[in-house]
C-alpha atoms as a PDB file:
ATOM      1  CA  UNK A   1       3.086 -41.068  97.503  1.00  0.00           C
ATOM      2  CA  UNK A   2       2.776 -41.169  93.720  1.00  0.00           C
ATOM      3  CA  UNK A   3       3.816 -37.967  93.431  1.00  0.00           C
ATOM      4  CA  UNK A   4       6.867 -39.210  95.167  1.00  0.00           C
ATOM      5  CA  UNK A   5       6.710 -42.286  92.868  1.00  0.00           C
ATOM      6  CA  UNK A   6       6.791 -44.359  96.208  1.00  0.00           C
ATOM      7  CA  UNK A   7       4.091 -47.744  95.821  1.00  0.00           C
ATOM      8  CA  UNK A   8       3.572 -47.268  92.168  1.00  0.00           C
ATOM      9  CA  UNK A   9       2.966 -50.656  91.320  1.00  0.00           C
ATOM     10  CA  UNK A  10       0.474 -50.928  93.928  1.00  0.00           C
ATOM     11  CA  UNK A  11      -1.476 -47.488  94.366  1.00  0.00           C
ATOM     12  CA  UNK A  12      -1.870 -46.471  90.583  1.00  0.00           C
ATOM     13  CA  UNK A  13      -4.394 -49.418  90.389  1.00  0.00           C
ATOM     14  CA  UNK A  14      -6.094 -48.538  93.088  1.00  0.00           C
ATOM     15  CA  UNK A  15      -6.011 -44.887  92.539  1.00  0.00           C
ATOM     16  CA  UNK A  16      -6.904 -45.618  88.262  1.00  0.00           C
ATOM     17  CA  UNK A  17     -10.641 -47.203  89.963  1.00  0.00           C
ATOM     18  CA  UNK A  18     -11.629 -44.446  91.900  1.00  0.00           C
ATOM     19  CA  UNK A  19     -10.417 -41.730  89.150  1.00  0.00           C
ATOM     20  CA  UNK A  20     -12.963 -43.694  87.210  1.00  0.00           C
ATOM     21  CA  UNK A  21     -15.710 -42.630  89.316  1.00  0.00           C
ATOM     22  CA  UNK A  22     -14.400 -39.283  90.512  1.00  0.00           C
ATOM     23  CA  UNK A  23     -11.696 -37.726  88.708  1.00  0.00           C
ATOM     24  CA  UNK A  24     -11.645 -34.716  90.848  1.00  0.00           C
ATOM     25  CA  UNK A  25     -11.043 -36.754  94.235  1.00  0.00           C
ATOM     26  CA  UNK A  26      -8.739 -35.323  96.174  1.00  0.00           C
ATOM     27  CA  UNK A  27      -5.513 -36.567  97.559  1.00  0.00           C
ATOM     28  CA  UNK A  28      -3.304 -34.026  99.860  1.00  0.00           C
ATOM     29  CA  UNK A  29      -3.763 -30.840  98.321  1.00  0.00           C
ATOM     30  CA  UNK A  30      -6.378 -29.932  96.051  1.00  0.00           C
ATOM     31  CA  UNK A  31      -9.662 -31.425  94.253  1.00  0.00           C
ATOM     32  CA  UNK A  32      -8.457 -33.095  91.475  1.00  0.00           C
ATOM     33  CA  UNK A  33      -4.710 -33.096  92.326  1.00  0.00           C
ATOM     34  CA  UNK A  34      -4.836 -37.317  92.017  1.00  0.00           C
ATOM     35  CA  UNK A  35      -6.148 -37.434  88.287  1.00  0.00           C
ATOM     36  CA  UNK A  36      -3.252 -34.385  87.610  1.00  0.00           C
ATOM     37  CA  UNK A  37      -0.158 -37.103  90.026  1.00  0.00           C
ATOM     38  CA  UNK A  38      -1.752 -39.975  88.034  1.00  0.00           C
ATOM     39  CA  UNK A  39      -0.755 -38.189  84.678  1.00  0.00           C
ATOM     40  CA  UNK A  40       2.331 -37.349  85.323  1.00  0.00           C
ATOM     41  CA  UNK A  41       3.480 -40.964  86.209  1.00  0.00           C
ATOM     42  CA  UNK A  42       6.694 -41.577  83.894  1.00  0.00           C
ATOM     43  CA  UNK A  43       6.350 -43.519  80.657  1.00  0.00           C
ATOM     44  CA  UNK A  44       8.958 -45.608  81.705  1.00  0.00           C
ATOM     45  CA  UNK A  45       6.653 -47.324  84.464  1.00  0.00           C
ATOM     46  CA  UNK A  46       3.616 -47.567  82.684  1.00  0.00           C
ATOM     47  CA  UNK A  47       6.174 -49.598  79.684  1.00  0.00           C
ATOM     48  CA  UNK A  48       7.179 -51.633  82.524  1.00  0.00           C
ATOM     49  CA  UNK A  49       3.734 -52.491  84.052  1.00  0.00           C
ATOM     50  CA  UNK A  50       1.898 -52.770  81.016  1.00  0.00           C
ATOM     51  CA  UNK A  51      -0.449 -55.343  82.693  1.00  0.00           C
ATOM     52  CA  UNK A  52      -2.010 -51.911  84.887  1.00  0.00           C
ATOM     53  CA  UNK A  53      -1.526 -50.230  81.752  1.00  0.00           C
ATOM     54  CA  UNK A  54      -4.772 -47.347  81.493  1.00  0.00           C
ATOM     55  CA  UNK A  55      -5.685 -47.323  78.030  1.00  0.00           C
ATOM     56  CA  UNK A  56      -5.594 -44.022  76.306  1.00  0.00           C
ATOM     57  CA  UNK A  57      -9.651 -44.259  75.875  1.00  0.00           C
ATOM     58  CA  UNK A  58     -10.307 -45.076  79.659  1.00  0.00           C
ATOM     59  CA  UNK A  59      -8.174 -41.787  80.143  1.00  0.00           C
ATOM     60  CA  UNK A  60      -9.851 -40.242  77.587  1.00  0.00           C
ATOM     61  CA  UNK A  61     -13.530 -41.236  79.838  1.00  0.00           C
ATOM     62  CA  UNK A  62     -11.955 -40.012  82.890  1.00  0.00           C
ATOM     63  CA  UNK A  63     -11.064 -36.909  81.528  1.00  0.00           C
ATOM     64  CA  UNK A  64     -14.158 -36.300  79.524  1.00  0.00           C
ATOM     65  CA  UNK A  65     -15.626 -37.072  82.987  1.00  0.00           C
ATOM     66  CA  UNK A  66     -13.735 -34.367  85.122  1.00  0.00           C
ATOM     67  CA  UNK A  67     -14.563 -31.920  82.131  1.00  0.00           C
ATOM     68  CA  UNK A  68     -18.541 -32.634  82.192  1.00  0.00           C
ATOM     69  CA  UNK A  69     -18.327 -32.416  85.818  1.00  0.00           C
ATOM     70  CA  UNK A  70     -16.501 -29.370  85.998  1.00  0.00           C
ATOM     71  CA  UNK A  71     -18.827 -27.663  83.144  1.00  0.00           C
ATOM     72  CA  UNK A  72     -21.782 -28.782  85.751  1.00  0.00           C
ATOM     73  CA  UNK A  73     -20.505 -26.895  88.933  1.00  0.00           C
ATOM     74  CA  UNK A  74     -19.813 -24.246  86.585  1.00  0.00           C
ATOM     75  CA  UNK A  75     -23.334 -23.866  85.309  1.00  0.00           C
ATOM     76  CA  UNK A  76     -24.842 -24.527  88.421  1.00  0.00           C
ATOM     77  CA  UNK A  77     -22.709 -21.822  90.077  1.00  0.00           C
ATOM     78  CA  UNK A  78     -23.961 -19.462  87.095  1.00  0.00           C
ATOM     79  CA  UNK A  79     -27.934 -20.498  87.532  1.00  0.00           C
ATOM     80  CA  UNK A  80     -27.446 -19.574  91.151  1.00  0.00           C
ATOM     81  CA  UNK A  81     -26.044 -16.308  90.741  1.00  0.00           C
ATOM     82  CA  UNK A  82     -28.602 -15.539  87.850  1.00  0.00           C
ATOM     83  CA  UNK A  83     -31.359 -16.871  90.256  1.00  0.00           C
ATOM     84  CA  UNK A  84     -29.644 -14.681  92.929  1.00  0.00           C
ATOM     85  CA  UNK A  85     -29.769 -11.302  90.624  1.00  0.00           C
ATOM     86  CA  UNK A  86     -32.916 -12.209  89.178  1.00  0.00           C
ATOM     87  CA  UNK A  87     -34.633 -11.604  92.835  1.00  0.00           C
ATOM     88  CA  UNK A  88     -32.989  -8.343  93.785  1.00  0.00           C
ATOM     89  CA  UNK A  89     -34.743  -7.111  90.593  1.00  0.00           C
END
């Protein structure tokens, strides 16, 4: 629905709390695909509801957040393929 910018006013909040603790929940399509809807909400509405108004630095946490996360399933996917090779030698 945001990506249809239907409920705006009223899913944004909802959907800015949970971003907070996962940024890579899912909505419809793929993990992560609410933090990428949630960005691309239009200036214009966020000028307009200033009061639900993210500020840059809680963006800035969110997105630091989906980054550390995603460097963490990237190592661990790494450690298991080294811990994987390491026993066929």
């Amino acid at each position: 629905m945001i990506r249809q910018k239907i409920g705006l006013k009223y899913l944004v909040p909802l959907e800015l709390e949970t971003l907070v603790t996962n940024p890579f929940v899912e909505g419809d399509f793929f993990m992560g695909d609410l933090l990428e809807q949630v960005l691309k909400v239009d200036k214009e509405f966020w000028n307009e509801n200033e009061d639900l108004s993210f500020s840059a630095v809680e963006m800035q946490k969110v997105i630091m957040l989906a980054i550390d996360a995603e460097n963490r399933i990237t190592a661990e996917r790494l450690q298991k393929s080294a811990n994987e090779k390491l026993l066929e030698i």
